[in-house]
C-alpha atoms as a PDB file:
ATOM      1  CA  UNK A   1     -15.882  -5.578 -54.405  1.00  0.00           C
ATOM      2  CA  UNK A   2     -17.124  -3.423 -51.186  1.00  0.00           C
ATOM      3  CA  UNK A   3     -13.857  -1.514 -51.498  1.00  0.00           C
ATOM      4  CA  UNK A   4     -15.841   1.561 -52.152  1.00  0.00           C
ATOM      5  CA  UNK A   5     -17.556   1.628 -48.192  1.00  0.00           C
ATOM      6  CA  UNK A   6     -14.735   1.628 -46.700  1.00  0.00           C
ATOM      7  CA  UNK A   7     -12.301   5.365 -46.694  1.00  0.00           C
ATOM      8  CA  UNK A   8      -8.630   4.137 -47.522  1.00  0.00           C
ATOM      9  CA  UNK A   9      -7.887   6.582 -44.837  1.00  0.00           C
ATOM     10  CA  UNK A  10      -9.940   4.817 -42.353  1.00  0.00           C
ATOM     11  CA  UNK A  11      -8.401   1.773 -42.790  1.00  0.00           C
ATOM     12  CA  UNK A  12      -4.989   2.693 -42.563  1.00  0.00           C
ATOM     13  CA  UNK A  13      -5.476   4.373 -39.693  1.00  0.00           C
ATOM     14  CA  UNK A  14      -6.680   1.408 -37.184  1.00  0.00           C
ATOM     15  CA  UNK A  15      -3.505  -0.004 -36.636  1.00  0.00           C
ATOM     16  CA  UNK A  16      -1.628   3.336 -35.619  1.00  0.00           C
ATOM     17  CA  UNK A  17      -1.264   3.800 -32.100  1.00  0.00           C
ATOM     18  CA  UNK A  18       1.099   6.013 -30.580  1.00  0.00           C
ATOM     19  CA  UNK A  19       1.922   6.128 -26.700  1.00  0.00           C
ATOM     20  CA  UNK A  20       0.755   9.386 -26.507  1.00  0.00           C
ATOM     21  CA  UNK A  21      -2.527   8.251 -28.205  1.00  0.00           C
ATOM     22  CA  UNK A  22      -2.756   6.108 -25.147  1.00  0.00           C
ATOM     23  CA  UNK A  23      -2.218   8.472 -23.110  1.00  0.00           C
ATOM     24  CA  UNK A  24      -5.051  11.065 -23.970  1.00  0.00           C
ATOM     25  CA  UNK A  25      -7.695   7.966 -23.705  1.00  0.00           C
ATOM     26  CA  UNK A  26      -6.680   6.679 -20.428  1.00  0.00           C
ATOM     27  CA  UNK A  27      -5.612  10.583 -18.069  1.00  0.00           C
ATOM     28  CA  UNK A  28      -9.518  10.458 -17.636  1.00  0.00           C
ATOM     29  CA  UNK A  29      -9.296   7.001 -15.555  1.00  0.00           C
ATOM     30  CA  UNK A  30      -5.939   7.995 -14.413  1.00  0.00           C
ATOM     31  CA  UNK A  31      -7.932  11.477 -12.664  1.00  0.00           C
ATOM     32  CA  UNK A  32     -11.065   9.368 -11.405  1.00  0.00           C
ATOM     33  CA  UNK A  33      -9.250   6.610  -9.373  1.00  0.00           C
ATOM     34  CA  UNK A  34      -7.604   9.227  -6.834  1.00  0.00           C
ATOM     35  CA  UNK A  35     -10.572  11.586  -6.676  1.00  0.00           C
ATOM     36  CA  UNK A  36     -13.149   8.268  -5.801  1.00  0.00           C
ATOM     37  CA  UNK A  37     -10.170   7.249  -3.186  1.00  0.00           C
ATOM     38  CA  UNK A  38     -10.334  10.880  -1.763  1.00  0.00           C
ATOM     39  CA  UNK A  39     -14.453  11.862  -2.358  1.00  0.00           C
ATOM     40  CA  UNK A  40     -15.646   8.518  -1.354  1.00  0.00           C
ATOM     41  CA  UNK A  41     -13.270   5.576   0.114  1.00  0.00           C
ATOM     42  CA  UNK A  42     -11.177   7.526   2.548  1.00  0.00           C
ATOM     43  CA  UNK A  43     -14.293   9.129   4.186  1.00  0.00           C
ATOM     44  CA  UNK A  44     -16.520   6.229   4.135  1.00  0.00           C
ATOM     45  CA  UNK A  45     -13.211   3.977   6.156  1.00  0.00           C
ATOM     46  CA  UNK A  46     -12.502   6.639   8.575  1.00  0.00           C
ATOM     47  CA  UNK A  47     -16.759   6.909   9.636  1.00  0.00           C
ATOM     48  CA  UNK A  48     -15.949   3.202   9.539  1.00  0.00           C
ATOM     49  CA  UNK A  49     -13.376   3.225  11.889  1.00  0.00           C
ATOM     50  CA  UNK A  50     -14.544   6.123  14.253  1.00  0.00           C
ATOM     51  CA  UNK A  51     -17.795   3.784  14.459  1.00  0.00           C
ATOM     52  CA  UNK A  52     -15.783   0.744  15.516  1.00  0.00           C
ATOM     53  CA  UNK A  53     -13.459   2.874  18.220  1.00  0.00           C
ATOM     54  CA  UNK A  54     -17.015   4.192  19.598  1.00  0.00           C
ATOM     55  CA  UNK A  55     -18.521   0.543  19.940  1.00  0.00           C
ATOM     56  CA  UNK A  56     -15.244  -0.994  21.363  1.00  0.00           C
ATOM     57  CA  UNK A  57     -15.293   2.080  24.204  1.00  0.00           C
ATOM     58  CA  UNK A  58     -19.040   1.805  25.171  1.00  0.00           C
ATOM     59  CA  UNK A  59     -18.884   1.177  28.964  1.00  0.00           C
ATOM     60  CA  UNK A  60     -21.941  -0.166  31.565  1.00  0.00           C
ATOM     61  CA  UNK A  61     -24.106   3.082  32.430  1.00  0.00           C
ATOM     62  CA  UNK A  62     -23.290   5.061  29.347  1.00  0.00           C
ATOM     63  CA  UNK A  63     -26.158   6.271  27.920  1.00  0.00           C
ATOM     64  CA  UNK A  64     -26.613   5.873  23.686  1.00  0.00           C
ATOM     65  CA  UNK A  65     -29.106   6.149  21.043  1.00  0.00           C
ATOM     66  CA  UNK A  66     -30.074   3.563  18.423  1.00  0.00           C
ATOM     67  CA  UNK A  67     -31.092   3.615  15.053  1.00  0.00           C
ATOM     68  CA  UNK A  68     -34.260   3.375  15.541  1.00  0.00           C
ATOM     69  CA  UNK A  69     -34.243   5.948  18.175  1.00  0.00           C
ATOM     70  CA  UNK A  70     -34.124   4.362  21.882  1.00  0.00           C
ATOM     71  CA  UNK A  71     -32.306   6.055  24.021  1.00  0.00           C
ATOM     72  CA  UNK A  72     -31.384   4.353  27.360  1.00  0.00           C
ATOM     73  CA  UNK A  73     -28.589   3.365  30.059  1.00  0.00           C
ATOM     74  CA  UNK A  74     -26.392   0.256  29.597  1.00  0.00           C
ATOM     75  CA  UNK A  75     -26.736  -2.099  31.782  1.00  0.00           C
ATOM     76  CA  UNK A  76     -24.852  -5.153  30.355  1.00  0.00           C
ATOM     77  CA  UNK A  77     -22.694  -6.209  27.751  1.00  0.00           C
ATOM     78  CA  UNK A  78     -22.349  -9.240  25.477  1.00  0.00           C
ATOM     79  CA  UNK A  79     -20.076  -9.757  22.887  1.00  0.00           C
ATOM     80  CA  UNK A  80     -22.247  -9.022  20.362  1.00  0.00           C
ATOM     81  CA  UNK A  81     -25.481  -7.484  22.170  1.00  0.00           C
ATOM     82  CA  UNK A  82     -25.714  -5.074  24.806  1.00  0.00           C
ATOM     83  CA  UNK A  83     -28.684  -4.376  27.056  1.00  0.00           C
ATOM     84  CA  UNK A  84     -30.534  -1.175  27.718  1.00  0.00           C
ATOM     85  CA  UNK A  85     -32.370   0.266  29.938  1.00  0.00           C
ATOM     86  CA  UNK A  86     -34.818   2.256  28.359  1.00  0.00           C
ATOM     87  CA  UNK A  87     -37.139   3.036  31.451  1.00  0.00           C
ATOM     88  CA  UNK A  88     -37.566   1.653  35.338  1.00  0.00           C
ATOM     89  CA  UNK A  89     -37.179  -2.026  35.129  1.00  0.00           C
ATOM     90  CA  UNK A  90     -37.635  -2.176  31.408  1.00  0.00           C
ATOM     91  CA  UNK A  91     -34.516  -3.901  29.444  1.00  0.00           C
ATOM     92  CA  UNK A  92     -34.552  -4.623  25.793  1.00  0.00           C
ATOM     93  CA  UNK A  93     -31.111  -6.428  24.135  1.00  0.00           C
ATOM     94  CA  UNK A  94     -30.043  -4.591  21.107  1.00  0.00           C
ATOM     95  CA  UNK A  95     -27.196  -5.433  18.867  1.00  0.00           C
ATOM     96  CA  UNK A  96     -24.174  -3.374  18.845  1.00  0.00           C
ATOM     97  CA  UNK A  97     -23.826  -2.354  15.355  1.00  0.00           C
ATOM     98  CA  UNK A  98     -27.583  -0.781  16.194  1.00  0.00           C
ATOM     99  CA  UNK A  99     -26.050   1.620  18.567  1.00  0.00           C
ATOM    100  CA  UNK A 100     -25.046   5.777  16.432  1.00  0.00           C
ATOM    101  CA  UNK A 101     -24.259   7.383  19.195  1.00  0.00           C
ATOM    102  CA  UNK A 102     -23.042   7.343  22.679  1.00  0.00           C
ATOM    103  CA  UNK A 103     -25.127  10.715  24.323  1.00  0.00           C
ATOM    104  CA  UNK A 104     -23.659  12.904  26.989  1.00  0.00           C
ATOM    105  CA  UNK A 105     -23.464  11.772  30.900  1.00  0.00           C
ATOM    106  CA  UNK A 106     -26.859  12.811  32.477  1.00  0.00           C
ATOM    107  CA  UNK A 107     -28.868  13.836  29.224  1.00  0.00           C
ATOM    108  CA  UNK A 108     -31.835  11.140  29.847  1.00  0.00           C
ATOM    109  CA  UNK A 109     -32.545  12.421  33.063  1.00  0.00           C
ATOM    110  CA  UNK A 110     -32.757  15.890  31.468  1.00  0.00           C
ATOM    111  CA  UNK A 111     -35.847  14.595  29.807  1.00  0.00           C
END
């Protein structure tokens, strides 16, 4: 009755697939999985990991920055806080994962 809407050619076609018809629809995923690992997971685990070596080496006196830009002189360490010394007998605890960067010997007093 509706035989008419639908191209005979259409309809034999839909069951046809051929390996190398799965082939040309999937090389796009096949491309994309190793260029994400490359472009964004490798990168993102090895800033991961640098971060973690730099937190595990952070000694008392070192001086680091935080993220929200204190700079000061360790002066104890927890296990998951650390205090600084941020001026003469001022000491605020900060979290370790706070910590970006552990600055050069001598570069507060520079100030």
């Amino acid at each position: 009755m509706l035989d008419f809407l639908i191209s005979p050619a259409f309809a034999q076609q839909a069951g046809a697939t051929s390996p190398q018809g799965l082939l040309s629809a999937f090389w796009p995923l096949l491309v994309m999985i190793p260029l994400f690992y490359f472009l964004l997971i490798r990168p993102q685990s090895k800033r991961a990991k640098e971060t973690r070596d730099m937190l595990a080496k952070i000694a008392k006196g070192d001086e680091v920055a935080t993220s929200g830009g204190i700079a000061g002189k360790v002066v104890g360490l927890g296990e998951t806080y650390m205090t600084v010394e941020i001026a003469d007998n001022v000491h605020v605890k900060v979290q370790k994962s706070a910590i970006t960067g552990v600055l050069p010997k001598g570069t507060l007093k520079s100030q």
